[in-house]
PDB file of N, CA and C in Angstrom:
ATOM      1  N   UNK A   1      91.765 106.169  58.048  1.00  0.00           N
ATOM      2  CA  UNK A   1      90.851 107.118  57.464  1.00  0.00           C
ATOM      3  C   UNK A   1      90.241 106.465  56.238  1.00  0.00           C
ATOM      4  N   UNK A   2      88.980 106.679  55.842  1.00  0.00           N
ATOM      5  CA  UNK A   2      88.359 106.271  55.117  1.00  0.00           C
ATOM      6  C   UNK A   2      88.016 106.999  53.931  1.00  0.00           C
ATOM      7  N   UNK A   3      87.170 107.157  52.903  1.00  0.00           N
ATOM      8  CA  UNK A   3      87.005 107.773  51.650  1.00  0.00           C
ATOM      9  C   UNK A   3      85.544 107.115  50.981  1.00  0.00           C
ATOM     10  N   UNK A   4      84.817 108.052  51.283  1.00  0.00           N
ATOM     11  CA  UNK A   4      83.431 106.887  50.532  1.00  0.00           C
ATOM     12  C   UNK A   4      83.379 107.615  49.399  1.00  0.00           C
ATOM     13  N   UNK A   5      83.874 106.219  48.321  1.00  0.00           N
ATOM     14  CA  UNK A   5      83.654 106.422  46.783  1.00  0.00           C
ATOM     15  C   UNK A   5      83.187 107.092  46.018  1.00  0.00           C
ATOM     16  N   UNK A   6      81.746 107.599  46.580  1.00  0.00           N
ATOM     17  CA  UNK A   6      81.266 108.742  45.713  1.00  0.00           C
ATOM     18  C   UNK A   6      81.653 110.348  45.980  1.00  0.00           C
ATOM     19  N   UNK A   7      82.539 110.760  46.784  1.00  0.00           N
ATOM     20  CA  UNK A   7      83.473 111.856  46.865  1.00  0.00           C
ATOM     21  C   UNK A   7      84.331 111.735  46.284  1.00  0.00           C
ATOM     22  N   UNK A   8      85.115 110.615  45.829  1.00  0.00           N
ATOM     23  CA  UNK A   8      86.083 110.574  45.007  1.00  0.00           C
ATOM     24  C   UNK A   8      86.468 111.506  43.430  1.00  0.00           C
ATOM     25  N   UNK A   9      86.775 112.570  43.626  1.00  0.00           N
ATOM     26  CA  UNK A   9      86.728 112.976  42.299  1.00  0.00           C
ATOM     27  C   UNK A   9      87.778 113.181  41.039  1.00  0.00           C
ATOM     28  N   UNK A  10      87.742 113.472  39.434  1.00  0.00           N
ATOM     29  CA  UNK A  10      88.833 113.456  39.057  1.00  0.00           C
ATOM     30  C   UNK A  10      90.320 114.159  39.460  1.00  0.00           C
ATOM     31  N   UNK A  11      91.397 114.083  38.956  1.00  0.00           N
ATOM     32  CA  UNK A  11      92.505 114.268  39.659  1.00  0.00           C
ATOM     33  C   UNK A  11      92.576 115.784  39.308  1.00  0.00           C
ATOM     34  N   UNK A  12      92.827 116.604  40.311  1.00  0.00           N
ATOM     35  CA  UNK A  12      93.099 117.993  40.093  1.00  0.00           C
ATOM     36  C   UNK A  12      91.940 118.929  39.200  1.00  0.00           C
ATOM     37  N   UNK A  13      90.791 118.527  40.015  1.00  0.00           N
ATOM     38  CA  UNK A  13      89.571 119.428  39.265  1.00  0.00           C
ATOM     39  C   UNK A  13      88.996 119.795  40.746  1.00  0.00           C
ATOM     40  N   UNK A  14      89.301 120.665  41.544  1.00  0.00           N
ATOM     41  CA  UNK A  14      88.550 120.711  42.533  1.00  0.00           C
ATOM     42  C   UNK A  14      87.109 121.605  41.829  1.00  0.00           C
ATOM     43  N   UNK A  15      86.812 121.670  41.370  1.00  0.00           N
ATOM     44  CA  UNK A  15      85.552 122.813  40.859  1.00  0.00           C
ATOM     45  C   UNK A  15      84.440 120.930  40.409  1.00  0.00           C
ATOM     46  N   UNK A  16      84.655 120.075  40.699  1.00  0.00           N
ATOM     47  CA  UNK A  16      84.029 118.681  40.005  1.00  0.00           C
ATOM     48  C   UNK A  16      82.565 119.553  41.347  1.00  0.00           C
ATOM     49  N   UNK A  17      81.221 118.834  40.159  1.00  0.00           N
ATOM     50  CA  UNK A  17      80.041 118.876  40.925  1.00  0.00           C
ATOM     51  C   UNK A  17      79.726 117.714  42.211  1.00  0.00           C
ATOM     52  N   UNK A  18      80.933 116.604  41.727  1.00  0.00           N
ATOM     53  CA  UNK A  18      80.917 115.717  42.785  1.00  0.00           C
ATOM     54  C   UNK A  18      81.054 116.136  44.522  1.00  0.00           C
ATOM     55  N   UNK A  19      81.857 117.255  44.510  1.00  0.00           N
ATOM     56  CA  UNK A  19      82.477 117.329  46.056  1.00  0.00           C
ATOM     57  C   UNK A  19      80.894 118.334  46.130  1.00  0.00           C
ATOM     58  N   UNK A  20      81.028 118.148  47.919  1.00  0.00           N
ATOM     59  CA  UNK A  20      80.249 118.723  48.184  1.00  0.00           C
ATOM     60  C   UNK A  20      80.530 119.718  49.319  1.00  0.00           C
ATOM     61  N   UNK A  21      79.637 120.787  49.942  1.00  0.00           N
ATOM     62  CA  UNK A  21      80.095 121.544  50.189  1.00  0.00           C
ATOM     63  C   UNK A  21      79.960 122.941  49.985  1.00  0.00           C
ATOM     64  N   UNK A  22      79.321 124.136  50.682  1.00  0.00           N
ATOM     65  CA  UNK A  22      80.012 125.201  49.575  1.00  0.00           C
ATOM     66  C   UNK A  22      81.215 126.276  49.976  1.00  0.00           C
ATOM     67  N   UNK A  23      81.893 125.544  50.418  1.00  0.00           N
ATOM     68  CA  UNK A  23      83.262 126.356  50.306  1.00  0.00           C
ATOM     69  C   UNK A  23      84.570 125.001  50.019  1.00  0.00           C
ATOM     70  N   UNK A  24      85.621 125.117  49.219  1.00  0.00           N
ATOM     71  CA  UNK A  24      86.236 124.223  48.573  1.00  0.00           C
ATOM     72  C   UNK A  24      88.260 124.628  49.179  1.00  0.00           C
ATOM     73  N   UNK A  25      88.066 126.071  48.846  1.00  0.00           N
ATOM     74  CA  UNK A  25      89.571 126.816  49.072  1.00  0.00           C
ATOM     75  C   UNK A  25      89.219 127.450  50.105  1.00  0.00           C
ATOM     76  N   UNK A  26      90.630 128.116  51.163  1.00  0.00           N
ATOM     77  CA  UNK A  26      90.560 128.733  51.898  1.00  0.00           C
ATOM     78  C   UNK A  26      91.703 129.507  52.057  1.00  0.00           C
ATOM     79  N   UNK A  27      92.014 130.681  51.294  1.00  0.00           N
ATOM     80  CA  UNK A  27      92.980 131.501  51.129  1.00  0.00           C
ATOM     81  C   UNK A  27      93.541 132.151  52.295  1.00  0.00           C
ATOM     82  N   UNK A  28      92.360 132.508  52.894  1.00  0.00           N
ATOM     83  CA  UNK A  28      92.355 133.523  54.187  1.00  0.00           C
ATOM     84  C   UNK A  28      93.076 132.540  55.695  1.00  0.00           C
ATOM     85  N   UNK A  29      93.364 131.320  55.101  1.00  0.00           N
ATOM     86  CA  UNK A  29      93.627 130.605  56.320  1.00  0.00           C
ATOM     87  C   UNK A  29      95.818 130.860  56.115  1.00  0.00           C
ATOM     88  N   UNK A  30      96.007 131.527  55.343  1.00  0.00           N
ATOM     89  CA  UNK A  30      97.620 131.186  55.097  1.00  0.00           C
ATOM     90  C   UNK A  30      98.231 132.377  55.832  1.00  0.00           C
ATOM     91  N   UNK A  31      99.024 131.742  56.622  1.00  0.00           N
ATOM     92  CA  UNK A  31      99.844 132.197  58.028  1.00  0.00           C
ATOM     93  C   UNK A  31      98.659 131.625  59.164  1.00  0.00           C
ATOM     94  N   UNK A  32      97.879 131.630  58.966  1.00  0.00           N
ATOM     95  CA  UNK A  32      97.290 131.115  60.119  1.00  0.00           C
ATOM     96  C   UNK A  32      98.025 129.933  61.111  1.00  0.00           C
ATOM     97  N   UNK A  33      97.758 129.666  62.483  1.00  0.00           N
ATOM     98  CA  UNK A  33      97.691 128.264  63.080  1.00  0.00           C
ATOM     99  C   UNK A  33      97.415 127.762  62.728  1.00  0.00           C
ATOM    100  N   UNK A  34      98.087 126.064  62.065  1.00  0.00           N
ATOM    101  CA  UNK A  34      97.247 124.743  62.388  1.00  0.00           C
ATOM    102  C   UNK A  34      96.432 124.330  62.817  1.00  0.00           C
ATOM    103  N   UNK A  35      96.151 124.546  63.860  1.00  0.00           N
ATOM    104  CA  UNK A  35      95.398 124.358  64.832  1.00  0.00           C
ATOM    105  C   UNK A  35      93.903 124.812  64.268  1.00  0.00           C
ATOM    106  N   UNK A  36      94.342 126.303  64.331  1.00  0.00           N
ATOM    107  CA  UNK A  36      93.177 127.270  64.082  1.00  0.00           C
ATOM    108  C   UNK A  36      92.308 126.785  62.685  1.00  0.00           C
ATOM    109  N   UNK A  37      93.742 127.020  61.751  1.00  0.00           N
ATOM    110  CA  UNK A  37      92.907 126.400  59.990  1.00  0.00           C
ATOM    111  C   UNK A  37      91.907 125.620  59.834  1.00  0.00           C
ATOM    112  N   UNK A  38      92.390 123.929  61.033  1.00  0.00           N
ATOM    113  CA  UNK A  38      91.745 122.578  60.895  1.00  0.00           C
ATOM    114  C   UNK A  38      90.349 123.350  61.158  1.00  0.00           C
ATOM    115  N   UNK A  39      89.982 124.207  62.169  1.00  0.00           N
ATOM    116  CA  UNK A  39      88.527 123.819  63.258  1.00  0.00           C
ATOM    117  C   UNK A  39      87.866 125.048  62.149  1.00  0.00           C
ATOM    118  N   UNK A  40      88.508 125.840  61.262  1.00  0.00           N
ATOM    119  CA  UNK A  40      87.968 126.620  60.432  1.00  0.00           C
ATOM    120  C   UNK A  40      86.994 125.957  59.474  1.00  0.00           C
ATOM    121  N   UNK A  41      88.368 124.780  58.630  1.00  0.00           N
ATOM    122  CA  UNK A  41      87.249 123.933  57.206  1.00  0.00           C
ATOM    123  C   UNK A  41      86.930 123.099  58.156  1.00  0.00           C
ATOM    124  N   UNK A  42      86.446 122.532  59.330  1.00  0.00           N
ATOM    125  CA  UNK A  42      85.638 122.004  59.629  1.00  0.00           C
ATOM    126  C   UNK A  42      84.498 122.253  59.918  1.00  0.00           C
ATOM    127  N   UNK A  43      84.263 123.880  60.390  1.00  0.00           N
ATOM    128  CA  UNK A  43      83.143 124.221  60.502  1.00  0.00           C
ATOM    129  C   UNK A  43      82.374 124.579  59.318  1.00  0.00           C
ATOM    130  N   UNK A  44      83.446 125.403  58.170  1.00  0.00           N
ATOM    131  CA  UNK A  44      83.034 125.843  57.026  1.00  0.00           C
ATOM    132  C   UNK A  44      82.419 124.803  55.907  1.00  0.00           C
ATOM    133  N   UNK A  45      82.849 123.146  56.136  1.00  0.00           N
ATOM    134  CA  UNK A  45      82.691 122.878  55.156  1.00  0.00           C
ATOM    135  C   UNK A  45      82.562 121.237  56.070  1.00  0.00           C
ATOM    136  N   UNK A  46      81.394 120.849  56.373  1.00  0.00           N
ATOM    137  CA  UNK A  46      81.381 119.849  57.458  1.00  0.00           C
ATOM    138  C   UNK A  46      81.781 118.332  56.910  1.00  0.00           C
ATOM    139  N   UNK A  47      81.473 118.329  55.208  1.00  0.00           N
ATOM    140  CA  UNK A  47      82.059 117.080  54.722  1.00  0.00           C
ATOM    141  C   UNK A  47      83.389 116.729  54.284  1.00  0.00           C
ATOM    142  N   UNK A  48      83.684 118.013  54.681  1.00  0.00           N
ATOM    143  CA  UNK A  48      85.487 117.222  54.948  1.00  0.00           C
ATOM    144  C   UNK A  48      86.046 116.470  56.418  1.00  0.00           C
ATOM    145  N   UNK A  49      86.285 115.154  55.929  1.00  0.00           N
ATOM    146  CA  UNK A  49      86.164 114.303  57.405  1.00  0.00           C
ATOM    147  C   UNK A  49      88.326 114.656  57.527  1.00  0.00           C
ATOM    148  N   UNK A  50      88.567 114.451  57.220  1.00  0.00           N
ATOM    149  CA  UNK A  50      90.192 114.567  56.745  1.00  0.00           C
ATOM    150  C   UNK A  50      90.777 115.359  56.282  1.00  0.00           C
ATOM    151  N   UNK A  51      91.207 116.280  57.426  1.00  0.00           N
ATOM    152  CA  UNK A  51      92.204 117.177  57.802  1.00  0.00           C
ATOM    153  C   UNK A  51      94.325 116.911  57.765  1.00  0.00           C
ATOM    154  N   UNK A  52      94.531 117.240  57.077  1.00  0.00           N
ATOM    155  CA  UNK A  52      96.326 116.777  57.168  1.00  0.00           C
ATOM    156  C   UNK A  52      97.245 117.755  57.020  1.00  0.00           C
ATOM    157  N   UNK A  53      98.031 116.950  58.249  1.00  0.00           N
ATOM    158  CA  UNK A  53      99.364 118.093  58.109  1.00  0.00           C
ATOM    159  C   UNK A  53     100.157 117.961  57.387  1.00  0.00           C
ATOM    160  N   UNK A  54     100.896 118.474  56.288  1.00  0.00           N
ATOM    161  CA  UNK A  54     102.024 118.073  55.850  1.00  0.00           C
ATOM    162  C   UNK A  54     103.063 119.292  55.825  1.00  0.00           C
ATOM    163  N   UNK A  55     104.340 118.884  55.521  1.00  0.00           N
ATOM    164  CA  UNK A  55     105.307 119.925  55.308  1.00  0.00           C
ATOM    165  C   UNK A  55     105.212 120.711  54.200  1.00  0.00           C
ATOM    166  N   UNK A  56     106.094 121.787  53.952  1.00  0.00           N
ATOM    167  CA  UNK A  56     105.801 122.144  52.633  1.00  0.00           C
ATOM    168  C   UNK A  56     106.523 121.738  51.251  1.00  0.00           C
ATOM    169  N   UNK A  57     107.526 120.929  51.921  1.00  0.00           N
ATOM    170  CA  UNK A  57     108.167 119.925  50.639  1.00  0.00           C
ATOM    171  C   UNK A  57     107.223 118.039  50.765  1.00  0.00           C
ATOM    172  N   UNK A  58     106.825 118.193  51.248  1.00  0.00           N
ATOM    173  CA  UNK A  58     105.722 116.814  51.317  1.00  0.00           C
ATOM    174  C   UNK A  58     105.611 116.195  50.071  1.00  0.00           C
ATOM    175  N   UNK A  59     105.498 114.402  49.833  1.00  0.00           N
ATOM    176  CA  UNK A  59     105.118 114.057  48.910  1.00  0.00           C
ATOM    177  C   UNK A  59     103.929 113.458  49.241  1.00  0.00           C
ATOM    178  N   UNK A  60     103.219 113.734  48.235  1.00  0.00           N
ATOM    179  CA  UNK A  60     101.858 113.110  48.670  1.00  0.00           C
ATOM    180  C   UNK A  60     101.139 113.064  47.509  1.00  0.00           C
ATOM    181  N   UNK A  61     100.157 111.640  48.022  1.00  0.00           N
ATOM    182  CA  UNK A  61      99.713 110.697  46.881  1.00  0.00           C
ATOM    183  C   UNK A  61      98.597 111.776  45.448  1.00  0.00           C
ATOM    184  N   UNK A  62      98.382 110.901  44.812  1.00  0.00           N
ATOM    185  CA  UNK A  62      97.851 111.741  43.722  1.00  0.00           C
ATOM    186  C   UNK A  62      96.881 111.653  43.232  1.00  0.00           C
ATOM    187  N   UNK A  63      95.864 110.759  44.263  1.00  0.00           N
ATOM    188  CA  UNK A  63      94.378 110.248  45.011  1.00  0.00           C
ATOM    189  C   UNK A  63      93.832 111.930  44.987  1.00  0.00           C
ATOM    190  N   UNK A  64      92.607 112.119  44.315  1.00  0.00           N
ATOM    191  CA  UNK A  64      91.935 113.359  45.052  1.00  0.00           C
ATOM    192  C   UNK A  64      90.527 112.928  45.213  1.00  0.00           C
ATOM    193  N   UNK A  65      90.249 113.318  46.458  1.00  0.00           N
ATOM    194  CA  UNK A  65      89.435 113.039  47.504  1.00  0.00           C
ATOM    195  C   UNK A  65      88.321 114.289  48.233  1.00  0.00           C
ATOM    196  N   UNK A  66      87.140 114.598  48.204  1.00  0.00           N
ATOM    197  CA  UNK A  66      86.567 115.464  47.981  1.00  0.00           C
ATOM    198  C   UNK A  66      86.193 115.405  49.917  1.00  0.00           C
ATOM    199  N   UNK A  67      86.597 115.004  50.866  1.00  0.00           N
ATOM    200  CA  UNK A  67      86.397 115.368  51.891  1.00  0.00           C
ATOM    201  C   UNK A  67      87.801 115.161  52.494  1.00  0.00           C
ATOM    202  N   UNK A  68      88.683 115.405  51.963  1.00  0.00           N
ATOM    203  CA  UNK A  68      90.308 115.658  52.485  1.00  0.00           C
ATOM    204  C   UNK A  68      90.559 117.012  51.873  1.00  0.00           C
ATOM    205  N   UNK A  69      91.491 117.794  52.926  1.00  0.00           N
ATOM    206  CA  UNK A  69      92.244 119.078  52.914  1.00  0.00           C
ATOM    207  C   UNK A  69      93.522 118.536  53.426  1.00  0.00           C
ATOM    208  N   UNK A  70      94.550 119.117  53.118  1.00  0.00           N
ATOM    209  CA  UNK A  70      95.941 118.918  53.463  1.00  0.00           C
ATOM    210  C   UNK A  70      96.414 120.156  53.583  1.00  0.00           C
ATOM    211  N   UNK A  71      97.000 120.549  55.071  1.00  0.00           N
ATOM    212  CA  UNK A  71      97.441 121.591  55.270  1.00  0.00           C
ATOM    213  C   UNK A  71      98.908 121.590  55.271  1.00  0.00           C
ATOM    214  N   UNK A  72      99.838 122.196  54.231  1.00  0.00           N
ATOM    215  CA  UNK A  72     100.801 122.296  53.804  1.00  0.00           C
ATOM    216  C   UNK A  72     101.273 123.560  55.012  1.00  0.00           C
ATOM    217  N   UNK A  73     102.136 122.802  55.658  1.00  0.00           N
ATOM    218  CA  UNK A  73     102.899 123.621  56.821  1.00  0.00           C
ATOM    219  C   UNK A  73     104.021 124.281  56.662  1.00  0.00           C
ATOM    220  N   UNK A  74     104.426 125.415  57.388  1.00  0.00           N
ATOM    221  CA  UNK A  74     105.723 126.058  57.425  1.00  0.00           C
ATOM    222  C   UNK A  74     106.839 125.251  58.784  1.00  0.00           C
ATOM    223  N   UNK A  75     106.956 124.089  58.552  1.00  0.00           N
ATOM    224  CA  UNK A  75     108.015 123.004  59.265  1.00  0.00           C
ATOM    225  C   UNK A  75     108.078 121.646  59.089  1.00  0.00           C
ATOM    226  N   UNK A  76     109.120 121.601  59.482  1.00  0.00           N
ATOM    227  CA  UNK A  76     109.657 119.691  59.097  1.00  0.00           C
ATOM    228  C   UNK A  76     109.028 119.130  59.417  1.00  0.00           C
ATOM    229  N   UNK A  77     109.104 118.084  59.219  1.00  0.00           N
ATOM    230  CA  UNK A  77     108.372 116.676  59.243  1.00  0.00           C
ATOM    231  C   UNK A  77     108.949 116.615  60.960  1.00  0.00           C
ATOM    232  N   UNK A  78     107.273 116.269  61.605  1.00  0.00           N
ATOM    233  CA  UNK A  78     108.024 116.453  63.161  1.00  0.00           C
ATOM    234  C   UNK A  78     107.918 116.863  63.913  1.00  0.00           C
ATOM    235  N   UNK A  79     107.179 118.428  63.542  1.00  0.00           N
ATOM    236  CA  UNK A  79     106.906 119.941  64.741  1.00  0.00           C
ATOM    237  C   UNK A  79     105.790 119.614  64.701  1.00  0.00           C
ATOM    238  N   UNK A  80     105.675 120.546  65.605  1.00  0.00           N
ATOM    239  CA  UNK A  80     104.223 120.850  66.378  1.00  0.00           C
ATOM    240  C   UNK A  80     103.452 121.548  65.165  1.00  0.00           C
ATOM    241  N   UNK A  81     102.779 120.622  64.517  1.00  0.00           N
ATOM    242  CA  UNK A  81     101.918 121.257  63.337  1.00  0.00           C
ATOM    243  C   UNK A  81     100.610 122.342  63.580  1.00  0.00           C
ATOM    244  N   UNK A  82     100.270 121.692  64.705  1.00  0.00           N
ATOM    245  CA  UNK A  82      98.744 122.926  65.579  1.00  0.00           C
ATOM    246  C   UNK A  82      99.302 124.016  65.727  1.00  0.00           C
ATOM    247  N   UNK A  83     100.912 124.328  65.924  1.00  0.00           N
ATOM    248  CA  UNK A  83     100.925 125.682  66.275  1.00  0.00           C
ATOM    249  C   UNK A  83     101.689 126.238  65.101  1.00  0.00           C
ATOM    250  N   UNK A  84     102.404 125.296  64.000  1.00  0.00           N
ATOM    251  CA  UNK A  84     103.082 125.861  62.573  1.00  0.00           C
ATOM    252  C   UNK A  84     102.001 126.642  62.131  1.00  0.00           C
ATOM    253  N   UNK A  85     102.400 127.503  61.381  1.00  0.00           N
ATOM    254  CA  UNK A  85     101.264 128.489  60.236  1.00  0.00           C
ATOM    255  C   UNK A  85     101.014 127.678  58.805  1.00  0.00           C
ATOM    256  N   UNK A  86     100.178 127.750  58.385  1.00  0.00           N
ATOM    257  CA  UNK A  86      99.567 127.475  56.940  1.00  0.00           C
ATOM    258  C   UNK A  86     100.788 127.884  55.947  1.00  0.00           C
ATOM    259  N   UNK A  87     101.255 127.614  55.185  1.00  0.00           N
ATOM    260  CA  UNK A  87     102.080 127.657  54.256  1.00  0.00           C
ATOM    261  C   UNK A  87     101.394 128.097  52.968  1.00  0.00           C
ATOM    262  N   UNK A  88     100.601 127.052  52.299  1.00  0.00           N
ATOM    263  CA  UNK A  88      99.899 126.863  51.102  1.00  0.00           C
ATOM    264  C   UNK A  88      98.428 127.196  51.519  1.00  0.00           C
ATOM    265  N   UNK A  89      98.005 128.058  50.235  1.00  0.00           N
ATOM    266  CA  UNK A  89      96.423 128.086  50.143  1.00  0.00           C
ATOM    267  C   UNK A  89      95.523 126.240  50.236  1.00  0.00           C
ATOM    268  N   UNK A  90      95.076 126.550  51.686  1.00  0.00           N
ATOM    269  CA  UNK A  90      94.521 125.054  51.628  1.00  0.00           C
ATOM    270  C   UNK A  90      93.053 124.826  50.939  1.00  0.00           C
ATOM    271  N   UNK A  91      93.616 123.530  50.215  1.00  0.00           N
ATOM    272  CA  UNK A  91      92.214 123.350  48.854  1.00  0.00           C
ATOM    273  C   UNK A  91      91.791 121.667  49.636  1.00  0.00           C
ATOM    274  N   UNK A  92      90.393 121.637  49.366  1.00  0.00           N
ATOM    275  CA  UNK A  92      89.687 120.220  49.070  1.00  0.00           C
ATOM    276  C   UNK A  92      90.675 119.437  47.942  1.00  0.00           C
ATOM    277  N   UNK A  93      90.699 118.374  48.282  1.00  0.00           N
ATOM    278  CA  UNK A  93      91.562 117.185  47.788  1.00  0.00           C
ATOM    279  C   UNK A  93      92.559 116.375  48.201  1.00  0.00           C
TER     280      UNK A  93
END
């Protein structure tokens, strides 16, 4: 996966004029499917190229990236993430 530089924005400011887009959070996606969430901010928000599953104890890098979402899952490292539910309000970065 790639990252073109000028999405790159400061660390933990999702509100930066850099990202683009106009929808950033997606509250309404928690309990949702995996599955379902991904094809949601993809339609909602087409410059996010990078979609991710993670658990909800996940470590993950501290890079923020204005066309990545990380969907913080309700299961281990392992399951079937398309059909786990959303855990965390999923944000751009």
């Amino acid at each position: 996966m790639s990252y073109r530089p000028e999405w790159v924005c400061p660390p933990n400011n999702p509100s930066s004029a850099k990202c683009r887009g106009s929808k950033l959070f997606w509250p309404e996606l928690v309990g949702k499917k995996g599955k379902e969430a991904k094809a949601v901010i993809q339609k909602e928000n087409p410059y996010v190229t990078a979609v991710v599953y993670a658990p909800p104890d996940a470590v993950v890098t501290g890079d923020y990236c204005c066309n990545r979402v990380r969907l913080l899952m309700n299961c281990d490292a392992g399951c079937d993430y398309e059909n786990a539910t959303v855990f965390q309000v999923p944000m751009v970065g």
